[in-house]
Each structure stands twice: as C-alpha cells, then as structure tokens.
C-alpha atoms as a PDB file:
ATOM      1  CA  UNK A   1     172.791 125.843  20.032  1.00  0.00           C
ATOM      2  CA  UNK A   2     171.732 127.441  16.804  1.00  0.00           C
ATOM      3  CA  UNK A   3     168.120 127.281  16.117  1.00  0.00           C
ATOM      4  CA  UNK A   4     166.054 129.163  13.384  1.00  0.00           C
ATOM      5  CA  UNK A   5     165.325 132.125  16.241  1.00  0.00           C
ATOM      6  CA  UNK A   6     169.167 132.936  16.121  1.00  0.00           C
ATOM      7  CA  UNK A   7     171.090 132.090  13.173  1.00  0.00           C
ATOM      8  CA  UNK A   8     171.978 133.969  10.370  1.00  0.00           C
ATOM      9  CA  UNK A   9     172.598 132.608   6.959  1.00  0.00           C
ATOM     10  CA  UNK A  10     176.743 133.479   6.437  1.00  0.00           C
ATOM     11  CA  UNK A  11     177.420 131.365   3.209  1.00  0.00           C
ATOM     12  CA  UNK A  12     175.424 129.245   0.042  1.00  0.00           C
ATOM     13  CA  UNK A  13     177.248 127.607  -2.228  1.00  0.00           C
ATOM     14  CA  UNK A  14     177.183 124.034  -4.606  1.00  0.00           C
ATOM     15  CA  UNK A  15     180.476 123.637  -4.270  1.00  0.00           C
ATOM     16  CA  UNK A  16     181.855 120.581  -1.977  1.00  0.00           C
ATOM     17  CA  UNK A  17     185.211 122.203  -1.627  1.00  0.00           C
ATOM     18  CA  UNK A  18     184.263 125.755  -0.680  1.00  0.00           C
ATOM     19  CA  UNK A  19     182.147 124.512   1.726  1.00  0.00           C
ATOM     20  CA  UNK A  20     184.480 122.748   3.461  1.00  0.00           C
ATOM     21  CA  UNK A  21     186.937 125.671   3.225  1.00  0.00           C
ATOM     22  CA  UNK A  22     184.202 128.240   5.207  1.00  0.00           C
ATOM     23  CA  UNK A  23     183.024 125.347   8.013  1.00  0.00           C
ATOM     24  CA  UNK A  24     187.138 124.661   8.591  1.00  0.00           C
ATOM     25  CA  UNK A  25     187.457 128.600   8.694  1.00  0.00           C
ATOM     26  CA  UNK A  26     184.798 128.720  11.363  1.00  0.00           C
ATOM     27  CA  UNK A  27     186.187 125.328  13.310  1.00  0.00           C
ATOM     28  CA  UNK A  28     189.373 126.830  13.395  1.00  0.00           C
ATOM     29  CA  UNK A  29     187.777 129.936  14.910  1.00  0.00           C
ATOM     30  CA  UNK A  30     185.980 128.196  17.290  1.00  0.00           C
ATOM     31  CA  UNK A  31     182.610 129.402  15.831  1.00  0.00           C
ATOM     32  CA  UNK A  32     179.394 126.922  15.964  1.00  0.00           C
ATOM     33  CA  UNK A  33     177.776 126.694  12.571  1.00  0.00           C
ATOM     34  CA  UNK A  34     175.043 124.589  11.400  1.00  0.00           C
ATOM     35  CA  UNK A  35     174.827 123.363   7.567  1.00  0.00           C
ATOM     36  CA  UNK A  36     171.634 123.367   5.908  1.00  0.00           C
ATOM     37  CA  UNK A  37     171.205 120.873   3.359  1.00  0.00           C
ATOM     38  CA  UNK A  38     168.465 120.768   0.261  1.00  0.00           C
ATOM     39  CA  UNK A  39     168.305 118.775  -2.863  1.00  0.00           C
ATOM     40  CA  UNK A  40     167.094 119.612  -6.487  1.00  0.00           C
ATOM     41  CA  UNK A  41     165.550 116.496  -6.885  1.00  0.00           C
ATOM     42  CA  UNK A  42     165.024 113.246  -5.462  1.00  0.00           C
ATOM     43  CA  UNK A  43     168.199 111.296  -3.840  1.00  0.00           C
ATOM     44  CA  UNK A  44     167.002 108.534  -5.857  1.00  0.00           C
ATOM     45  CA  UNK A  45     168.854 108.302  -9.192  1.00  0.00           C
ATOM     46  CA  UNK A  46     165.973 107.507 -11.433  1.00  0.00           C
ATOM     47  CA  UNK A  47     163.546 110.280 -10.083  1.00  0.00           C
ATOM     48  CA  UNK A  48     166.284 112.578 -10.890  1.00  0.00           C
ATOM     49  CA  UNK A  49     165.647 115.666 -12.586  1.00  0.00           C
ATOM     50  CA  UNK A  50     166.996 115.151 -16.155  1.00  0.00           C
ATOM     51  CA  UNK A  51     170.267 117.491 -17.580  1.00  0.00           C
ATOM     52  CA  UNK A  52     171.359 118.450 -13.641  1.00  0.00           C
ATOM     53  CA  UNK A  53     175.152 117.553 -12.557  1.00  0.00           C
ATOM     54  CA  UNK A  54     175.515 115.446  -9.774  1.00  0.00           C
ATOM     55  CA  UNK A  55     177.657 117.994  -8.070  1.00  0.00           C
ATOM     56  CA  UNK A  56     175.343 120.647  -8.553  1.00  0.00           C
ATOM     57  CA  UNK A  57     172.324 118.879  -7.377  1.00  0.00           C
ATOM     58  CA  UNK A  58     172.643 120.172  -3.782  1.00  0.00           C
ATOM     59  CA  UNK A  59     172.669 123.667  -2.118  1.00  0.00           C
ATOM     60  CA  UNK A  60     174.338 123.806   0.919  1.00  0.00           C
ATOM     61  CA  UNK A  61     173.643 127.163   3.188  1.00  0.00           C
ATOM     62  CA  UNK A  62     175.779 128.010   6.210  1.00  0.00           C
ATOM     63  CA  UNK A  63     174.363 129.335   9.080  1.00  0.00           C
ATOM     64  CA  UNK A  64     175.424 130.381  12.573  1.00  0.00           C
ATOM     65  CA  UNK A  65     174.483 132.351  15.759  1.00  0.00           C
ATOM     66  CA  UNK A  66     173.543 135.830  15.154  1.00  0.00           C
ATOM     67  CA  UNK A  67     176.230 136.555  18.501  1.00  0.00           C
ATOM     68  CA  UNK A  68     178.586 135.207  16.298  1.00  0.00           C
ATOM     69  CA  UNK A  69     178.472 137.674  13.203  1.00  0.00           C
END
C-alpha cells in the first residue's frame, strides 16, 4: 500500500499518452504505483479557466513505494 509516509514522486507529466507508457512500464514490472491527479480549474466547463487546452488542464504525478526506487 502506498501512502504519503512511503512514496516517492517517480514521474509528472500532462500528457495522456506518456502516462500511460510509465504506469504500463511499472505494471509490466510488477511495481505498485499510485497516480495523483489535480486540475487547473474546475471540471465544470463554464468555470473553466479561459485560454487553457483541454489536454493540458490536468497534471498527473506518479508515485510509488520508496522500496521500490
């Protein structure tokens, strides 16, 4: 179980597909990671913040057990 006591923060990115490219890297390794989502703005379209891409709206950070690194 990862909890904020023993992770360590391995990979932040906005991009979807590199994302899923580092948590299949770890599955495939059979490493337990946890994903850390947080938003620019609100998930409701109209209290958006104004001149932000959808796709970059997010930031996900990767974390996993500090055994593990």
């Amino acid at each position: 179980m990862i909890t904020v006591f023993n992770r360590r923060e391995i990979f932040v990115t906005r991009d979807l597909t590199a994302l899923r490219k580092r948590t299949d890297e770890l599955t495939a390794k059979g490493i337990e990671y946890k994903v850390v989502t947080n938003s620019l703005g609100s998930p409701d379209r109209y209290h958006s913040l104004p001149g932000i891409k959808a796709e970059n709206a997010y930031e996900y950070k990767v974390y996993i057990n500090k055994k593990n690194y």
